[in-house]
C-alpha atoms as a PDB file:
ATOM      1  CA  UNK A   1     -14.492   4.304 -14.497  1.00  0.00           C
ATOM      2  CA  UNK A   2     -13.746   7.461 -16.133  1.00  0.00           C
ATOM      3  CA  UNK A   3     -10.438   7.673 -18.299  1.00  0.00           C
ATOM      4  CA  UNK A   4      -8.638  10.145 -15.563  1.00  0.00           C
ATOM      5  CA  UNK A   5      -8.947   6.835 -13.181  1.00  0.00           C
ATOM      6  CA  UNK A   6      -7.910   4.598 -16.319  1.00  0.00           C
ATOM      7  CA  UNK A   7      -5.343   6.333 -16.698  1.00  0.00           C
ATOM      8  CA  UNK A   8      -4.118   6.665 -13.379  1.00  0.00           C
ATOM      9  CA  UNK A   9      -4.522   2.432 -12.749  1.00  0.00           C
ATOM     10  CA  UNK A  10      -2.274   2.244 -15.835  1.00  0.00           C
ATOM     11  CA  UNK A  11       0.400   4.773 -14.594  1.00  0.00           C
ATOM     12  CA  UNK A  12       0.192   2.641 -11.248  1.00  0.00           C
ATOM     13  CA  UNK A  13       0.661  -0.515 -12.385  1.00  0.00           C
ATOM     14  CA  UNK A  14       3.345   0.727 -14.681  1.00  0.00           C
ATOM     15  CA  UNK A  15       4.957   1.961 -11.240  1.00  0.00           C
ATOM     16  CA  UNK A  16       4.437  -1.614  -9.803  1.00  0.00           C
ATOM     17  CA  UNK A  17       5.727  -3.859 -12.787  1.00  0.00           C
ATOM     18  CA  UNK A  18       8.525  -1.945 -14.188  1.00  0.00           C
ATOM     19  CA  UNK A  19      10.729  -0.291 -11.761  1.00  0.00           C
ATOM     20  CA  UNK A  20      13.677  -2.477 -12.321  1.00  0.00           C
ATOM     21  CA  UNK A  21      13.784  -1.475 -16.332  1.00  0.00           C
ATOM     22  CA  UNK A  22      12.257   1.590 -15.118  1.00  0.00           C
ATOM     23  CA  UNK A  23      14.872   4.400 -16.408  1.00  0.00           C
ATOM     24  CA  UNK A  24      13.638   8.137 -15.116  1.00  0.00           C
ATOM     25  CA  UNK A  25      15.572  11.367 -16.295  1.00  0.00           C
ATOM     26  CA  UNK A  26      18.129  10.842 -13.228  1.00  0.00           C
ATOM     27  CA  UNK A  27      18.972   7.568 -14.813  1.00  0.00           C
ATOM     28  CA  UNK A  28      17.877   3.943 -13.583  1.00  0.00           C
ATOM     29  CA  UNK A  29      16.586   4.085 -10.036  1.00  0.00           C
ATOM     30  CA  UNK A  30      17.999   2.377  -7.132  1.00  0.00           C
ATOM     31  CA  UNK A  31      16.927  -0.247  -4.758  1.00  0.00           C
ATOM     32  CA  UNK A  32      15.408   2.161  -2.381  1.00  0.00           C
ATOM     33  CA  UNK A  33      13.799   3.986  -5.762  1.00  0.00           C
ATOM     34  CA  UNK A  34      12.192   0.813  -6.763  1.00  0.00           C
ATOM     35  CA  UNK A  35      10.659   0.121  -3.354  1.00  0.00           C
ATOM     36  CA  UNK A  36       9.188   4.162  -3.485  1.00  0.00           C
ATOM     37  CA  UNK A  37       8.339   3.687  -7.254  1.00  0.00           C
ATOM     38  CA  UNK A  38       6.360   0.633  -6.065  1.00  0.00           C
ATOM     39  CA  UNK A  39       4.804   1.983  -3.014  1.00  0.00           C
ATOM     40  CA  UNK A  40       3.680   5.563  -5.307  1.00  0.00           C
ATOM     41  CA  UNK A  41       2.020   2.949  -7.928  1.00  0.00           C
ATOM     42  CA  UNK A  42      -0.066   0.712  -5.505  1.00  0.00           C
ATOM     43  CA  UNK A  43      -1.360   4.412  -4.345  1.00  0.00           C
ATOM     44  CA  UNK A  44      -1.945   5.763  -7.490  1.00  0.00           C
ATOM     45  CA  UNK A  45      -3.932   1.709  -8.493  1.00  0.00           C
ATOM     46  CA  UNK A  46      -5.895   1.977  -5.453  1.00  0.00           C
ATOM     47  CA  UNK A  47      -7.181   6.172  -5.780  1.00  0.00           C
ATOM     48  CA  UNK A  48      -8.118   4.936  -9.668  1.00  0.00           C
ATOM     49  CA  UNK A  49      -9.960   1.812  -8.190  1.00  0.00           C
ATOM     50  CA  UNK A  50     -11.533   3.947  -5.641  1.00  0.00           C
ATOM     51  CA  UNK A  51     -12.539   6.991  -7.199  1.00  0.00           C
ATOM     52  CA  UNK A  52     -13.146   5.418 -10.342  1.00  0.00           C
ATOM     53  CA  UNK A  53     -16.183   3.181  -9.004  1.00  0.00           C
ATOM     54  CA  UNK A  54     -17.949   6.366  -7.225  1.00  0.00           C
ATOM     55  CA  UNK A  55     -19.455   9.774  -8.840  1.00  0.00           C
ATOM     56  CA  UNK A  56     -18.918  11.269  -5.466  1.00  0.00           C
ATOM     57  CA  UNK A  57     -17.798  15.023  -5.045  1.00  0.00           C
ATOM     58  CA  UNK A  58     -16.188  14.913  -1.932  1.00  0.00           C
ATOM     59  CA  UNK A  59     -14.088  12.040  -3.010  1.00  0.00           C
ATOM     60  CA  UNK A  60     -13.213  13.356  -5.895  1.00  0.00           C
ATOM     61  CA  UNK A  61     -11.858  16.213  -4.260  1.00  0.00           C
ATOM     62  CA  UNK A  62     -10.000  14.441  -1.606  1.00  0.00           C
ATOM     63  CA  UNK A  63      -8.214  13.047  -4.582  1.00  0.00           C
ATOM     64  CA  UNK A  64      -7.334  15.843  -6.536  1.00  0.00           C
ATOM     65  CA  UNK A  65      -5.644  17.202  -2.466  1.00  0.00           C
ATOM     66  CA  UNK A  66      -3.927  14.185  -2.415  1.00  0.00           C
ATOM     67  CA  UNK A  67      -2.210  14.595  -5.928  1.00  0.00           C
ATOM     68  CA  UNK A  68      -1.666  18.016  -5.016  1.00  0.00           C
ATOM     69  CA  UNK A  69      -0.115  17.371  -1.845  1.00  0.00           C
ATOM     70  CA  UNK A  70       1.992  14.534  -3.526  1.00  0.00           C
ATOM     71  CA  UNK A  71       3.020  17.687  -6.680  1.00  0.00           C
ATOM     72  CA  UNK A  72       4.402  19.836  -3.259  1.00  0.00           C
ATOM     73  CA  UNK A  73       5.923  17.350  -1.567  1.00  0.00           C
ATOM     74  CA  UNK A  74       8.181  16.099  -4.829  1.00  0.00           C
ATOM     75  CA  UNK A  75       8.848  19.590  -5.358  1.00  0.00           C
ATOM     76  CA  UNK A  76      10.476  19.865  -2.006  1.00  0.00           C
ATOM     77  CA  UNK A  77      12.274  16.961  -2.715  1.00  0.00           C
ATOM     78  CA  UNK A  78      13.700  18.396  -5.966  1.00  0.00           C
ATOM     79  CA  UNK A  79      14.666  21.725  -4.203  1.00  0.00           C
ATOM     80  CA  UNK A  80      16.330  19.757  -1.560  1.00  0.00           C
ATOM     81  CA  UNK A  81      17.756  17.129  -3.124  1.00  0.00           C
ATOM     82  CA  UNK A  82      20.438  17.789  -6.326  1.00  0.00           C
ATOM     83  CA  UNK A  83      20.635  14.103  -6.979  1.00  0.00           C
ATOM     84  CA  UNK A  84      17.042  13.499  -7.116  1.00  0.00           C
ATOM     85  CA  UNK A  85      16.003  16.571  -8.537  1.00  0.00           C
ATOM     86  CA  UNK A  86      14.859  15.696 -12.149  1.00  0.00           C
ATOM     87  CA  UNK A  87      13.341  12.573 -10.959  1.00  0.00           C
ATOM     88  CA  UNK A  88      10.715  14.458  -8.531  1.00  0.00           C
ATOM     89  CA  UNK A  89      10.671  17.475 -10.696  1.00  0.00           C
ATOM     90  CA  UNK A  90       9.065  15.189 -13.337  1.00  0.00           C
ATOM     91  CA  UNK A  91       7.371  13.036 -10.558  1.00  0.00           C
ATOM     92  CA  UNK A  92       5.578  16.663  -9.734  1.00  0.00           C
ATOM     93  CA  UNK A  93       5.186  18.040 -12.916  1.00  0.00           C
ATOM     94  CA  UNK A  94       2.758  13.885 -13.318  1.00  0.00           C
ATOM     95  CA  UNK A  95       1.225  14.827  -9.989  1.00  0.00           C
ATOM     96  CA  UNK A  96       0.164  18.456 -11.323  1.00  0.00           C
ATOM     97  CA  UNK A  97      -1.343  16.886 -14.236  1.00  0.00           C
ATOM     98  CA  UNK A  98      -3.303  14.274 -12.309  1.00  0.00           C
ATOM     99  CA  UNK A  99      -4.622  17.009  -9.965  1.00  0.00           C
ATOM    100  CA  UNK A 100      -5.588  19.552 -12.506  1.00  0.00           C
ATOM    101  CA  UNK A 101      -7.229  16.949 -14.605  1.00  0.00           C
ATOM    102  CA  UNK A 102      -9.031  15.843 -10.824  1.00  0.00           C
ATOM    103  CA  UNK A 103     -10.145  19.126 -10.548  1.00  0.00           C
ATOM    104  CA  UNK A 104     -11.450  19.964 -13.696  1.00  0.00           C
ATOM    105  CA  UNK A 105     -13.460  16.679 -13.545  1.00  0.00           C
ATOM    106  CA  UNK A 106     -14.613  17.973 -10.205  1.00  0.00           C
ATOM    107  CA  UNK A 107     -15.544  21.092 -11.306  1.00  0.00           C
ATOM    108  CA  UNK A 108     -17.243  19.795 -14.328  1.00  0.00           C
ATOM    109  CA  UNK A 109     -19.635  17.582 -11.475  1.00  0.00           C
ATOM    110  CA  UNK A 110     -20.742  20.250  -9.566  1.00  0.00           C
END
């Protein structure tokens, strides 16, 4: 496994464990944060546990689309959404590092 995917199966389980104590710039999340906290992290486990035991291109793109796509949608939920704004601005800002790291590994594979 490369340390991207290490890092993303440690941000993951993080997501999975914690989200009770979890406290995010918004403040502590609610039930229904928990539950999407949890969901985000068994995603984010299972792209590390998948890309990370491959050297494939194509995956690894696919991954850095779906980080990507994840970085737009939380920024849509930040400009709609004043009460969850800082949460999925920061929630983006993660995604956007995941993806640029994705594609630079990409890149770096060609």
């Amino acid at each position: 496994m490369t340390g991207l995917s290490w890092i993303r199966a440690g941000w993951g389980t993080m997501l999975i464990a914690a989200p009770p104590s979890l406290r995010t710039p918004a403040g502590p999340l609610d039930r229904r944060g928990v539950l999407i906290a949890r969901v985000l992290g068994a995603r984010q486990f299972a792209q590390a546990a998948v890309v990370g035991s491959t050297s494939s291109h194509r995956l690894l793109a696919v991954s850095t689309g779906v980080d990507a796509l994840h970085a737009a949608s939380m920024l849509a939920v930040g400009a709609m959404s004043q009460r969850h704004r800082k949460t999925a601005i920061t929630d983006a800002l993660i995604a956007t590092g995941f993806a640029v790291s994705g594609y630079a590994t990409t890149w770096r594979r060609q």
